[in-house]
C-alpha atoms as a PDB file:
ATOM      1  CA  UNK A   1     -13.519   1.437   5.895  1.00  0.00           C
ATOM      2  CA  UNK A   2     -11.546   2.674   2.532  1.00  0.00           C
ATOM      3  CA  UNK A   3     -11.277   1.666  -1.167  1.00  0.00           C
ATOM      4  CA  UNK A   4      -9.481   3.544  -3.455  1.00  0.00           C
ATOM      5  CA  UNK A   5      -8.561   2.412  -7.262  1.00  0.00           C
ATOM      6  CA  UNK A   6      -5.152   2.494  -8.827  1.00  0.00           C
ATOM      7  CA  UNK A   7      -3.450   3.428 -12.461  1.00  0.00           C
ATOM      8  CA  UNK A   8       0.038   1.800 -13.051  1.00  0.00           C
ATOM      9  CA  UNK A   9       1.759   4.588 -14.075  1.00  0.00           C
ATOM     10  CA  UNK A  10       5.336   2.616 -14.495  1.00  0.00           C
ATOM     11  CA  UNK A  11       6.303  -1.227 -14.419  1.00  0.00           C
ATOM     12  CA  UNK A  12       9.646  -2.497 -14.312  1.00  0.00           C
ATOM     13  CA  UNK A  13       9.453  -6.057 -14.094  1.00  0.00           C
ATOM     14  CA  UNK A  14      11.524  -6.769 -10.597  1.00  0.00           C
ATOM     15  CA  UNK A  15      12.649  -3.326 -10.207  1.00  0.00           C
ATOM     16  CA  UNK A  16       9.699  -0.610  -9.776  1.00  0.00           C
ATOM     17  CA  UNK A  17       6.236  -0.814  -9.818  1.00  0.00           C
ATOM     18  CA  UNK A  18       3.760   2.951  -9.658  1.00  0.00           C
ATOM     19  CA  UNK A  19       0.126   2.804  -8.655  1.00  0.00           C
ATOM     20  CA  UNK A  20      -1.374   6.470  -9.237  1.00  0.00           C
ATOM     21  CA  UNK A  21      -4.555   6.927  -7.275  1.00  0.00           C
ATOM     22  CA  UNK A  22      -7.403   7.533  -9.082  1.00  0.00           C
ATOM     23  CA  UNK A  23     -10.426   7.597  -6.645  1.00  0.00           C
ATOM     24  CA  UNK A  24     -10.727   6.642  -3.315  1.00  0.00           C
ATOM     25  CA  UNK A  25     -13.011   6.751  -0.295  1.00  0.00           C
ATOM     26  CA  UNK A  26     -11.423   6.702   3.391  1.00  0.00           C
ATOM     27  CA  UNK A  27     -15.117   6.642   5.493  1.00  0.00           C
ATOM     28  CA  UNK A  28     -13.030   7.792   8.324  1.00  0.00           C
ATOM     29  CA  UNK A  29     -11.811  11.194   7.825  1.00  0.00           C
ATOM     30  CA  UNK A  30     -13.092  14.291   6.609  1.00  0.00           C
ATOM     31  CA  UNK A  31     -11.836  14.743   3.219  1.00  0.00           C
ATOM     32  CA  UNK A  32     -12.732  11.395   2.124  1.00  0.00           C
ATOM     33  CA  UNK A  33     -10.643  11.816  -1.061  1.00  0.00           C
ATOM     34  CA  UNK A  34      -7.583  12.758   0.420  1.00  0.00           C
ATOM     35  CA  UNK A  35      -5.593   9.643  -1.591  1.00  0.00           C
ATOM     36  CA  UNK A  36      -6.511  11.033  -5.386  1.00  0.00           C
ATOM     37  CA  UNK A  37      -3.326  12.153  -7.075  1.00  0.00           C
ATOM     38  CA  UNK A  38      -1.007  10.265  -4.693  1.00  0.00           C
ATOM     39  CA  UNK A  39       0.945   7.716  -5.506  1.00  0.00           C
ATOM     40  CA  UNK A  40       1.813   4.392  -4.272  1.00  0.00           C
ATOM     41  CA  UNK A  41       5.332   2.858  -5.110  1.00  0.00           C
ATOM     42  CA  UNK A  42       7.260  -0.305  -4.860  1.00  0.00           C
ATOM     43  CA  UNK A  43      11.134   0.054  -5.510  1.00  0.00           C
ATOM     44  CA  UNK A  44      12.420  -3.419  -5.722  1.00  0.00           C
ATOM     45  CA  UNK A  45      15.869  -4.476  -5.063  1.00  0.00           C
ATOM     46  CA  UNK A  46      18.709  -7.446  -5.220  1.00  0.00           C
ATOM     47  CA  UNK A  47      20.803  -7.917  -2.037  1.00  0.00           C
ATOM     48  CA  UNK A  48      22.840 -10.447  -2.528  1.00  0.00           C
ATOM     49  CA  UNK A  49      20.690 -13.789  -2.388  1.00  0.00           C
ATOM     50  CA  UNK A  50      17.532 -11.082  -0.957  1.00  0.00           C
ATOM     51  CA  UNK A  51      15.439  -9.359  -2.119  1.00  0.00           C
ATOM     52  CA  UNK A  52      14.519  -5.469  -0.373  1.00  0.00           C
ATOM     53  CA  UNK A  53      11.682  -3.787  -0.657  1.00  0.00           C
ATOM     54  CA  UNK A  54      11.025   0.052  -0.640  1.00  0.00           C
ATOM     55  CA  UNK A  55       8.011   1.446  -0.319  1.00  0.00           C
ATOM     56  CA  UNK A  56       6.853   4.984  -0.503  1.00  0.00           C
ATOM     57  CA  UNK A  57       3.069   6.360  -0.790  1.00  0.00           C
ATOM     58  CA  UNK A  58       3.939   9.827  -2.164  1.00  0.00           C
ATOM     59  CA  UNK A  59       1.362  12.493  -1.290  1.00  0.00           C
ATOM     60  CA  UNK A  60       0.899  10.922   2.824  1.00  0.00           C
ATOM     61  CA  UNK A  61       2.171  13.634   4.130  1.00  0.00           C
ATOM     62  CA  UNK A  62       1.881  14.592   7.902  1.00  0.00           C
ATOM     63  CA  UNK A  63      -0.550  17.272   7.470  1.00  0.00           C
ATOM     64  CA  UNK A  64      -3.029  15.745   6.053  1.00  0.00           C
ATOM     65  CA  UNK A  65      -5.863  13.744   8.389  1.00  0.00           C
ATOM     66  CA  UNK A  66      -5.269  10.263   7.430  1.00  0.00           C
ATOM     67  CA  UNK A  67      -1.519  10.562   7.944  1.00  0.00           C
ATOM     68  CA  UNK A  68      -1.285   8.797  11.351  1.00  0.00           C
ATOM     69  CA  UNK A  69      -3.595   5.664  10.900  1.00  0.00           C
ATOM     70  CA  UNK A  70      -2.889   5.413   7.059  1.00  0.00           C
ATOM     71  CA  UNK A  71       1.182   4.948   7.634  1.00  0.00           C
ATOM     72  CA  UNK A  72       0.382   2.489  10.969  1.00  0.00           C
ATOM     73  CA  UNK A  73      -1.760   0.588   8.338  1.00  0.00           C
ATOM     74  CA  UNK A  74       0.870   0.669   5.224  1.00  0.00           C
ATOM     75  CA  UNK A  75       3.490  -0.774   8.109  1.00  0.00           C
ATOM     76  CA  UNK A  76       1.198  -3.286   8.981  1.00  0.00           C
ATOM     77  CA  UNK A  77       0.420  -4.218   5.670  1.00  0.00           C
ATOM     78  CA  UNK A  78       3.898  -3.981   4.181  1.00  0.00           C
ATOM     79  CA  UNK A  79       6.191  -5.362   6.852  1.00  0.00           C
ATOM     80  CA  UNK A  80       3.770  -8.461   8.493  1.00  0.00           C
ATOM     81  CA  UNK A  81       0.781  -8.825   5.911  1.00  0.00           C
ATOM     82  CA  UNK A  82       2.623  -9.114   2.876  1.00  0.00           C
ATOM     83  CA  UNK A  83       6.120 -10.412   4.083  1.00  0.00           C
ATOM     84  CA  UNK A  84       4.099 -13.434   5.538  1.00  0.00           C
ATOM     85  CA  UNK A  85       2.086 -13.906   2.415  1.00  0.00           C
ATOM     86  CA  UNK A  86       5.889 -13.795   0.412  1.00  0.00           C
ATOM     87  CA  UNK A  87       7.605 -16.101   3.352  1.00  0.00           C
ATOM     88  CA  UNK A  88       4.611 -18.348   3.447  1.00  0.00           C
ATOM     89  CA  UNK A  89       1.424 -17.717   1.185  1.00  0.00           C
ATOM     90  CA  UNK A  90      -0.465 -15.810   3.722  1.00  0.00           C
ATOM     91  CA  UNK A  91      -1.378 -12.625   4.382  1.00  0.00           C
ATOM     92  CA  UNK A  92      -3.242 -11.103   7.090  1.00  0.00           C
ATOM     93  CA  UNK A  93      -6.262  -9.174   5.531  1.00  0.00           C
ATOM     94  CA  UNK A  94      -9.040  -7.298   6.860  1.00  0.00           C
ATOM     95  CA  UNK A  95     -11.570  -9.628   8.385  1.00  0.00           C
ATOM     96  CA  UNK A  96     -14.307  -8.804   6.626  1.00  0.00           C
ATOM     97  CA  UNK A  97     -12.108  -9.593   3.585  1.00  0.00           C
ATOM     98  CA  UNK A  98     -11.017 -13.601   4.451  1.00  0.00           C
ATOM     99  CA  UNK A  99     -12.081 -15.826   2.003  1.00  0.00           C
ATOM    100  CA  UNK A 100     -14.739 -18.433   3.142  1.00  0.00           C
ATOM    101  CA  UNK A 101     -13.215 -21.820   3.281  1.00  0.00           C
END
């Protein structure tokens, strides 16, 4: 459906992470390239014996095509797929992507 490839652009270790998007290919829109130059960050913080999460893909804007189904995927993805893999080590990926056992 999509694959796009990534650049850190900043790291701080438990704090921030930046991916910059360097090519990508979403097979179901128009502009299939509508990701390059956006940017994909993780803002990490302490709350008391938590830890929150913020995440922000900079550039998915609502006027651009993917906008709708990109952010329904990203909340997917960031509040079930990857708090389950943190709470319990696993995710929910695509299901083309599940490793063979």
């Amino acid at each position: 459906m999509h694959r796009s490839k990534q650049k850190i652009t900043e790291l701080v270790p438990g704090k921030k992470i930046v991916w910059k998007v360097i090519d990508s290919y979403l097979s179901f829109i128009k502009n299939k390239e509508e990701w390059n130059g956006t940017s994909i960050v993780f803002d990490i913080n302490k709350k008391g014996n938590k830890t929150e999460l913020h995440f922000t893909h900079v550039g998915l804007i609502p006027k651009i095509e993917c906008y709708e189904a990109c952010t329904d995927a990203w909340g997917f993805y960031i509040k079930t797929s990857l708090r389950n893999f943190i709470m319990n080590g696993n995710g929910q990926p695509n299901p083309k992507e599940k490793k063979e056992k």
